[in-house]
C-alpha atoms as a PDB file:
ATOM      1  CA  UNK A   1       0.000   0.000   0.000  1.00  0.00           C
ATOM      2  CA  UNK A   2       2.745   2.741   0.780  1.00  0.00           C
ATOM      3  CA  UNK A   3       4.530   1.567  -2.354  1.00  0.00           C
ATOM      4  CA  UNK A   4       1.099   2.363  -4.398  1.00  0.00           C
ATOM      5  CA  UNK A   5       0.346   5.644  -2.228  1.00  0.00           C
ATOM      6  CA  UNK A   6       3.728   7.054  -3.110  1.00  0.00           C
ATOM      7  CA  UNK A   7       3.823   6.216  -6.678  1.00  0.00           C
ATOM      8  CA  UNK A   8       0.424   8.101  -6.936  1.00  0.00           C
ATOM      9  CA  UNK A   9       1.653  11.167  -5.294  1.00  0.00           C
ATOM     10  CA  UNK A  10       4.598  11.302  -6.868  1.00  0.00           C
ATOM     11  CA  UNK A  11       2.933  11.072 -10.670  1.00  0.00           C
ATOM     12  CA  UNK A  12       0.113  13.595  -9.608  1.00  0.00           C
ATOM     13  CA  UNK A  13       3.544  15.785  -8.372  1.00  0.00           C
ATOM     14  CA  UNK A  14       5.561  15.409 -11.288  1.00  0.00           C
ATOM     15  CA  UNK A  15       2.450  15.802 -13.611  1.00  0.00           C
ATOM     16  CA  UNK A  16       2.433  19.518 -12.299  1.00  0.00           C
ATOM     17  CA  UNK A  17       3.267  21.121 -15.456  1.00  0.00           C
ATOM     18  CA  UNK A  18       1.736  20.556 -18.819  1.00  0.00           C
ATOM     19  CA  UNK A  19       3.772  17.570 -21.299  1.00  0.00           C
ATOM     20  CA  UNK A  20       5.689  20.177 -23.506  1.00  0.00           C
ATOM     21  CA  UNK A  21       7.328  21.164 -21.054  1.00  0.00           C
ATOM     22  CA  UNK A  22       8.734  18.732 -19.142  1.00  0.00           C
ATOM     23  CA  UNK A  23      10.109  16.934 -22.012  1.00  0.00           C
ATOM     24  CA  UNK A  24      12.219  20.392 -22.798  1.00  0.00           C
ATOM     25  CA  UNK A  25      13.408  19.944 -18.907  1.00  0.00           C
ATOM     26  CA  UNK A  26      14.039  16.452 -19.607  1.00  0.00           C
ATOM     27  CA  UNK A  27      15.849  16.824 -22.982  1.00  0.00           C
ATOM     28  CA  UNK A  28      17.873  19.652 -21.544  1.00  0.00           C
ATOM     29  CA  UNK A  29      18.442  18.180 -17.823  1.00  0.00           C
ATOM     30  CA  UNK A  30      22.684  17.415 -18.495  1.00  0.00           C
ATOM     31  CA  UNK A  31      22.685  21.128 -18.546  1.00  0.00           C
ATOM     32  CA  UNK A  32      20.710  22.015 -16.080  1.00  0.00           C
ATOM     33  CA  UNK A  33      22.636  20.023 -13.728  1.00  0.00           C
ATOM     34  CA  UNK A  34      25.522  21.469 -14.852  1.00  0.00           C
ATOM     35  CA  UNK A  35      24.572  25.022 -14.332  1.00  0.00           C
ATOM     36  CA  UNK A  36      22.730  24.288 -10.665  1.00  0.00           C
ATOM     37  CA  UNK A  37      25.769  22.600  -9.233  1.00  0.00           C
ATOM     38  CA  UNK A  38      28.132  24.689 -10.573  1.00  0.00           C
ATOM     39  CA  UNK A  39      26.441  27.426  -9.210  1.00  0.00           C
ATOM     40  CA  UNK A  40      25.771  26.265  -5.885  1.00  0.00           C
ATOM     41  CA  UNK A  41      29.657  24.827  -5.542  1.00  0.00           C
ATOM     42  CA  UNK A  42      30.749  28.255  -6.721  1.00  0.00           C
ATOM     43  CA  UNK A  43      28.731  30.340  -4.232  1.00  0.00           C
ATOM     44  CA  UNK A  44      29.391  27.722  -1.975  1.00  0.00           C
ATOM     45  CA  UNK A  45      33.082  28.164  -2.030  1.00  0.00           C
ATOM     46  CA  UNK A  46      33.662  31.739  -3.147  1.00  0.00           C
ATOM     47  CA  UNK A  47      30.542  33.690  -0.739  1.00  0.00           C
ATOM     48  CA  UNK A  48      30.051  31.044   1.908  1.00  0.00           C
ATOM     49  CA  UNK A  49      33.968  29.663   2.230  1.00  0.00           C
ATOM     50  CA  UNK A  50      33.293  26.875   4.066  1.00  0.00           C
ATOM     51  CA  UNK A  51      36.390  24.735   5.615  1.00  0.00           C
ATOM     52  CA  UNK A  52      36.737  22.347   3.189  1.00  0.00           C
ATOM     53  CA  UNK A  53      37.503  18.722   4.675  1.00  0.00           C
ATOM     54  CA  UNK A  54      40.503  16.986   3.288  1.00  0.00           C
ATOM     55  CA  UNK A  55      39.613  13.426   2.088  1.00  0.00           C
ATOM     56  CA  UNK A  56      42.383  11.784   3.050  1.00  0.00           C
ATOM     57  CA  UNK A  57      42.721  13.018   6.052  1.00  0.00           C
ATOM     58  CA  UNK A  58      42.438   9.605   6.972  1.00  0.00           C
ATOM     59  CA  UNK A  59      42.781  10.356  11.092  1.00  0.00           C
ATOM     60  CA  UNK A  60      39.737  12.741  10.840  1.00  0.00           C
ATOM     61  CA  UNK A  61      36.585  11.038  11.575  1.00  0.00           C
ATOM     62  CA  UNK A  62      34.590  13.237  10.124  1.00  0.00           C
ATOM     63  CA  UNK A  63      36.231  12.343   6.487  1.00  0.00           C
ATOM     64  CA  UNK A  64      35.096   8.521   6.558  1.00  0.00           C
ATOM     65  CA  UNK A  65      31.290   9.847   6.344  1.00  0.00           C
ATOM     66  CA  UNK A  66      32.280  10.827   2.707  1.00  0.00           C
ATOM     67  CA  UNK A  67      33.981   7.973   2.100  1.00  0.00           C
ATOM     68  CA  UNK A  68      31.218   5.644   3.046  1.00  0.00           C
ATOM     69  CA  UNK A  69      28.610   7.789   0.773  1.00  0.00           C
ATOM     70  CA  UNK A  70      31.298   7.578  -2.014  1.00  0.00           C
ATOM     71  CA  UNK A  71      32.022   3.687  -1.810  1.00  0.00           C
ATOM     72  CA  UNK A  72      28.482   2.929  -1.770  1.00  0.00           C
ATOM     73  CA  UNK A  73      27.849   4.800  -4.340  1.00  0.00           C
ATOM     74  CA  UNK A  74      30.398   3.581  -6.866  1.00  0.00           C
ATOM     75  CA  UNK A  75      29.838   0.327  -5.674  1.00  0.00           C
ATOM     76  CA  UNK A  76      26.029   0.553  -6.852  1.00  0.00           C
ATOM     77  CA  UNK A  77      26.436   2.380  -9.972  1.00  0.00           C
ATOM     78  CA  UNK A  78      29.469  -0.574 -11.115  1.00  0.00           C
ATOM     79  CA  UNK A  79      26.322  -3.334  -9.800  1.00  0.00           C
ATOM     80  CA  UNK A  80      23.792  -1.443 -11.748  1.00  0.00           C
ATOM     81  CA  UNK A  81      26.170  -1.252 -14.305  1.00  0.00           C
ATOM     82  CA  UNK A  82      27.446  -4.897 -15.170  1.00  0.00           C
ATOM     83  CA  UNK A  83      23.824  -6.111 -14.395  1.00  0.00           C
ATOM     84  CA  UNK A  84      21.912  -3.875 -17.167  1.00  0.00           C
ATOM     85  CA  UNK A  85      20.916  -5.222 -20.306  1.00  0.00           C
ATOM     86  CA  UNK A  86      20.041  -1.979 -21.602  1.00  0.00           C
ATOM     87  CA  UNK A  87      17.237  -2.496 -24.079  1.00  0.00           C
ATOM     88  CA  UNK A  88      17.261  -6.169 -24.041  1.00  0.00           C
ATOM     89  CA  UNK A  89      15.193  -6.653 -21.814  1.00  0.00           C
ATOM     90  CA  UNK A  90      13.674  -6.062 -18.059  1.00  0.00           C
ATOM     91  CA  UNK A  91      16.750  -6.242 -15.689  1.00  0.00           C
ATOM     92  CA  UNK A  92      15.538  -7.505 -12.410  1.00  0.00           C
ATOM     93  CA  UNK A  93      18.592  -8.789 -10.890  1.00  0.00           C
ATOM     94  CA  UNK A  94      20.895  -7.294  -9.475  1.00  0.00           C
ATOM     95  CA  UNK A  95      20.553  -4.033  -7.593  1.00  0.00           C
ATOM     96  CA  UNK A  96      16.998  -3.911 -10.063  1.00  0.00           C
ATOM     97  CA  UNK A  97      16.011  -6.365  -7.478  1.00  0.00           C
ATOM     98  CA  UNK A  98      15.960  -3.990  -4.394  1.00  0.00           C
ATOM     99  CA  UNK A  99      14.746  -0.847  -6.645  1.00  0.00           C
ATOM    100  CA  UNK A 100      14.261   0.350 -10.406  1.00  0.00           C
ATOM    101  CA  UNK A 101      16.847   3.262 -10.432  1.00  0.00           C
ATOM    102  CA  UNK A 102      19.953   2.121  -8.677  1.00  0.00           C
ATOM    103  CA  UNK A 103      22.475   3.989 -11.283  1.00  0.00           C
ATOM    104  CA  UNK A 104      20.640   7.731  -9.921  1.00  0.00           C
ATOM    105  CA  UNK A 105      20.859   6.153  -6.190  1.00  0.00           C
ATOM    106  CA  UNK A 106      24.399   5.770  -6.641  1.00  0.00           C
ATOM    107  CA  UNK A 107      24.937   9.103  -8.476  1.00  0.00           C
ATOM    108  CA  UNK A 108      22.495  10.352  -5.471  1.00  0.00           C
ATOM    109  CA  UNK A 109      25.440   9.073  -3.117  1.00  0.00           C
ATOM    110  CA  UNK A 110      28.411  10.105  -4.536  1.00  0.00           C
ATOM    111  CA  UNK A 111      27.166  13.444  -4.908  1.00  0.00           C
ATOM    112  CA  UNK A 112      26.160  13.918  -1.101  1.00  0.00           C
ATOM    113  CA  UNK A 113      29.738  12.247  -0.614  1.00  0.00           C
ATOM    114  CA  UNK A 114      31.296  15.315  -1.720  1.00  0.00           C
ATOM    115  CA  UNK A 115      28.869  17.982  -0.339  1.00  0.00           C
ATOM    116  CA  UNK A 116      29.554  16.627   3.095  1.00  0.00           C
ATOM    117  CA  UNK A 117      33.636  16.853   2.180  1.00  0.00           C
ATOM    118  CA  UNK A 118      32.499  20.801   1.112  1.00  0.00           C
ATOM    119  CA  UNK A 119      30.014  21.680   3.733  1.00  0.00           C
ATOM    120  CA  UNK A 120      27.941  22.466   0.439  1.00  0.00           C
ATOM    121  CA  UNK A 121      24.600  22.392   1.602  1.00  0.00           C
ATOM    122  CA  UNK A 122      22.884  24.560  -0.719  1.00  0.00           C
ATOM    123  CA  UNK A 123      23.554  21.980  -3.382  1.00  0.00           C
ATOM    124  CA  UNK A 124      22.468  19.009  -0.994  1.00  0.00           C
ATOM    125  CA  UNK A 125      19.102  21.598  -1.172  1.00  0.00           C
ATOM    126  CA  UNK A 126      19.480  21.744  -5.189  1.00  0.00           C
ATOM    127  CA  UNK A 127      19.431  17.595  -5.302  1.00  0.00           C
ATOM    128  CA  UNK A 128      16.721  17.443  -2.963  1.00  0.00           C
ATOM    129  CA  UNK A 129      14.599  20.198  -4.788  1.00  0.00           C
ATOM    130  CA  UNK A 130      14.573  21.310  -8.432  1.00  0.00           C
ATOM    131  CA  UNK A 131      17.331  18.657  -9.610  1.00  0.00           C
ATOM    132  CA  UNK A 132      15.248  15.930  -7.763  1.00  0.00           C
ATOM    133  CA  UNK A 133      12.063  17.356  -9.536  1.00  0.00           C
ATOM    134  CA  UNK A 134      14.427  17.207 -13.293  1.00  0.00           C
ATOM    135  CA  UNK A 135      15.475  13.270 -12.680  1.00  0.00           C
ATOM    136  CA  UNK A 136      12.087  12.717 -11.524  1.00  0.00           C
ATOM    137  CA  UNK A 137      10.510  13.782 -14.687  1.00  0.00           C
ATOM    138  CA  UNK A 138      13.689  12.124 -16.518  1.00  0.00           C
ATOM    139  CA  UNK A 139      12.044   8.775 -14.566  1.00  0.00           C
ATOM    140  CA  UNK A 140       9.009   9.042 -15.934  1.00  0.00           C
ATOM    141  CA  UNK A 141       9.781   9.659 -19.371  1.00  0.00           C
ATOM    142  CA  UNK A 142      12.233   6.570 -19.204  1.00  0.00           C
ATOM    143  CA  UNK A 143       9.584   4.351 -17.804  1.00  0.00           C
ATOM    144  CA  UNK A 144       7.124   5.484 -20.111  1.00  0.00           C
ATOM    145  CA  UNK A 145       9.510   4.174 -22.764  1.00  0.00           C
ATOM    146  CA  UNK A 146       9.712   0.624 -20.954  1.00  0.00           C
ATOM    147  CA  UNK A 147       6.440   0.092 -20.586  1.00  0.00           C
ATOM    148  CA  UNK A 148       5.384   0.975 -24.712  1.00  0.00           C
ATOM    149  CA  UNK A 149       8.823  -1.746 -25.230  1.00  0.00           C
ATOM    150  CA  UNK A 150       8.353  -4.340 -22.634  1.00  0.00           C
ATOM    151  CA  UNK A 151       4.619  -4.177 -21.893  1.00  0.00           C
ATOM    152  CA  UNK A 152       3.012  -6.367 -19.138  1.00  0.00           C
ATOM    153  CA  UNK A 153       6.943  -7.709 -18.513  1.00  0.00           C
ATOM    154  CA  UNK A 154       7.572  -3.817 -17.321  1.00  0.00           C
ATOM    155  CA  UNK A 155       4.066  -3.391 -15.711  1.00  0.00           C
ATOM    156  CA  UNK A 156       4.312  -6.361 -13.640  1.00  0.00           C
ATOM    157  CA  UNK A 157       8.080  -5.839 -12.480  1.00  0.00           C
ATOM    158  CA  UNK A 158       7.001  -1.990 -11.530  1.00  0.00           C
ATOM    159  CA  UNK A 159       4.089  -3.086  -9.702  1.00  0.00           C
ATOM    160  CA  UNK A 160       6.627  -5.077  -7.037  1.00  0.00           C
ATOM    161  CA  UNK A 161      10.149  -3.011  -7.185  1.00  0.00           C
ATOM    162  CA  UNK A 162      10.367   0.023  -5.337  1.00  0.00           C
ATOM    163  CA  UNK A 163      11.530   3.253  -7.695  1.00  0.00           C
ATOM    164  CA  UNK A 164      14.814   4.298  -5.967  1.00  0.00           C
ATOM    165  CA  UNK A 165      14.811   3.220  -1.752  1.00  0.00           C
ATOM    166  CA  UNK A 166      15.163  -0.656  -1.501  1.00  0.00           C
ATOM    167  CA  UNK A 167      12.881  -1.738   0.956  1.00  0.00           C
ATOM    168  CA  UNK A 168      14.515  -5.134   1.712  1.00  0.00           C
ATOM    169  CA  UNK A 169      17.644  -6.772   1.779  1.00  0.00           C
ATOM    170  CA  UNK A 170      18.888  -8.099  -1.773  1.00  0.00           C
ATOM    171  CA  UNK A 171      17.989 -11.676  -2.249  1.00  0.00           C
ATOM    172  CA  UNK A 172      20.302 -14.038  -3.176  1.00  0.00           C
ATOM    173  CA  UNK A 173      19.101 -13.987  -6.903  1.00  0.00           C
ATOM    174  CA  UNK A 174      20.093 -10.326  -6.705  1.00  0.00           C
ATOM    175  CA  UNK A 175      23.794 -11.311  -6.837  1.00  0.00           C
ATOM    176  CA  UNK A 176      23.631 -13.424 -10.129  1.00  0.00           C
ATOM    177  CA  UNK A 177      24.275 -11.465 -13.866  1.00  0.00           C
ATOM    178  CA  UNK A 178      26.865  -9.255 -13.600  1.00  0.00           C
ATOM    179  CA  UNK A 179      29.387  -9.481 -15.716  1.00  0.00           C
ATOM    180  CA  UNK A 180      32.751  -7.283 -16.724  1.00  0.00           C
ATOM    181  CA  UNK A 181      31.344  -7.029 -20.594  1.00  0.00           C
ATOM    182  CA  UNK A 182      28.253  -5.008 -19.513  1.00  0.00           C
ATOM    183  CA  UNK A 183      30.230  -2.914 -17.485  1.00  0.00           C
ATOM    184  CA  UNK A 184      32.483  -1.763 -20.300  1.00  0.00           C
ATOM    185  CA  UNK A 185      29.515  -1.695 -22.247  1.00  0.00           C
ATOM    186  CA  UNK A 186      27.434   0.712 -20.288  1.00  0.00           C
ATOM    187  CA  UNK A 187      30.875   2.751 -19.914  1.00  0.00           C
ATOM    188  CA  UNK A 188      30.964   2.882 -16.144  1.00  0.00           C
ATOM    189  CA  UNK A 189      34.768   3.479 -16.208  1.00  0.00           C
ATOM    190  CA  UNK A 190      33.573   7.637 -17.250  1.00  0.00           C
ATOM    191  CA  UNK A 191      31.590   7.744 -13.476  1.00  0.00           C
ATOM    192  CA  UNK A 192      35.270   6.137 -11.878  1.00  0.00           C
ATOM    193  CA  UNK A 193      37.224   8.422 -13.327  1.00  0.00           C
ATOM    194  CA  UNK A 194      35.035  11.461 -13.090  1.00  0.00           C
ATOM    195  CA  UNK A 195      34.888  10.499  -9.493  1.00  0.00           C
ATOM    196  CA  UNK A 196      38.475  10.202  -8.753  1.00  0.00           C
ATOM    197  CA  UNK A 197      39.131  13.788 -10.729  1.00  0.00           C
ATOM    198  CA  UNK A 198      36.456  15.497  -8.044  1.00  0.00           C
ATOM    199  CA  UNK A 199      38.503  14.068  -5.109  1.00  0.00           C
ATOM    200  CA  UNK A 200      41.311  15.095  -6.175  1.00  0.00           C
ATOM    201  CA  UNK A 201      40.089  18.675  -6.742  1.00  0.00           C
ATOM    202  CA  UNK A 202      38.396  18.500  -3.265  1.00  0.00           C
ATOM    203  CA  UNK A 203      42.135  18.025  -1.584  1.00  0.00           C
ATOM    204  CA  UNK A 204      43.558  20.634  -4.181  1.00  0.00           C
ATOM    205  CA  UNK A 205      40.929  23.525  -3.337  1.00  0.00           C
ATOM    206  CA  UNK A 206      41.584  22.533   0.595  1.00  0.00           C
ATOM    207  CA  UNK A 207      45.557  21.919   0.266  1.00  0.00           C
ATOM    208  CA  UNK A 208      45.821  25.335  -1.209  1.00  0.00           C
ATOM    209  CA  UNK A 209      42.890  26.966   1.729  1.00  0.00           C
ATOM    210  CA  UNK A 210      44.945  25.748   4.185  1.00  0.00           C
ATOM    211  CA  UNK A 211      48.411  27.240   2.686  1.00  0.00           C
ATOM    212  CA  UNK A 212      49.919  23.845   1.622  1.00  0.00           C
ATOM    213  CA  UNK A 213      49.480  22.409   4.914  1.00  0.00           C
END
């Protein structure tokens, strides 16, 4: 019941606006990203000036926080990603056993991994608000897509697996299918090193805060 409840009130949200226009936000959401975070990160660190954490700081406990949101999150986008069968068919293994998005989770994760190592809460407020309300529509539009392709195979998987928080452990089925080829496939090395090019410019922006130190 509080699976169906919150799929209904998160349609009648998202339907807010009328069609044309949320496939222009859709079809134009890369860049509105973009623009948000860069935005936020840049008034963030230029106005605000938070003390930026160091992330490898390793004696700091407040660094491992960031690490954990980080791990988890490449962790469940590299899952998601040697599970898919993108346009094969309806993954359901996998991490698409404990919910249908687990590639935005993960990207959800990393990116609160490094607004905790920034103190950059007004993005953490961007994700939560009008990005959320971007990949939401970006959800629908995919799903839309799966159902016209897949048909009752979509409808009945939907019906059982929540959209993006797992509500149960992962099965043991949910282990089986992944394999190295759909990894390189669905190009998962980009979010690896994308990832390991913002932690590094995390430390730089702090190392040269803090005078070198």
């Amino acid at each position: 019941m509080a699976h169906f409840l919150h799929d209904r009130i998160s349609s009648a949200f998202l339907g807010a606006i009328p069609e044309d226009w949320r496939m222009r936000v859709v079809r134009r959401r890369v860049l509105l990203t973009l623009v948000g975070i860069t935005f936020t990160c840049t008034f963030n660190l230029t106005i605000l000036t938070p003390l930026t954490m160091d992330p490898f700081a390793w004696t700091q406990a407040l660094v491992w926080p960031g690490w954990f949101l980080l791990t988890a999150g490449l962790l469940l986008r590299s899952w998601a990603a040697g599970t898919l069968n993108k346009a094969r068919e309806v993954t359901s293994t996998g991490p698409y056993a404990l919910c249908r998005n687990p590639l935005y989770l993960g990207s959800l994760c990393i990116l609160l991994a490094f607004c905790w190592w920034c103190r950059d809460w007004l993005t953490v407020l961007l994700a939560a608000g009008p990005l959320g309300y971007v990949y939401g529509l970006q959800v629908r539009y995919e799903e839309q897509l799966l159902d016209a392709k897949f048909g009752q195979a979509w409808r009945d998987y939907a019906a059982t697996v929540p959209r993006l928080l797992p509500r149960q452990l992962p099965p043991r089925a949910a282990w089986a299918g992944w394999t190295f080829t759909r990894w390189r496939r669905n190009r998962e090395y980009r979010a690896l090193g994308g990832v390991a090019l913002g932690v590094l410019a995390v430390w730089l922006w702090q190392w040269l805060h803090s005078g070198g130190h």
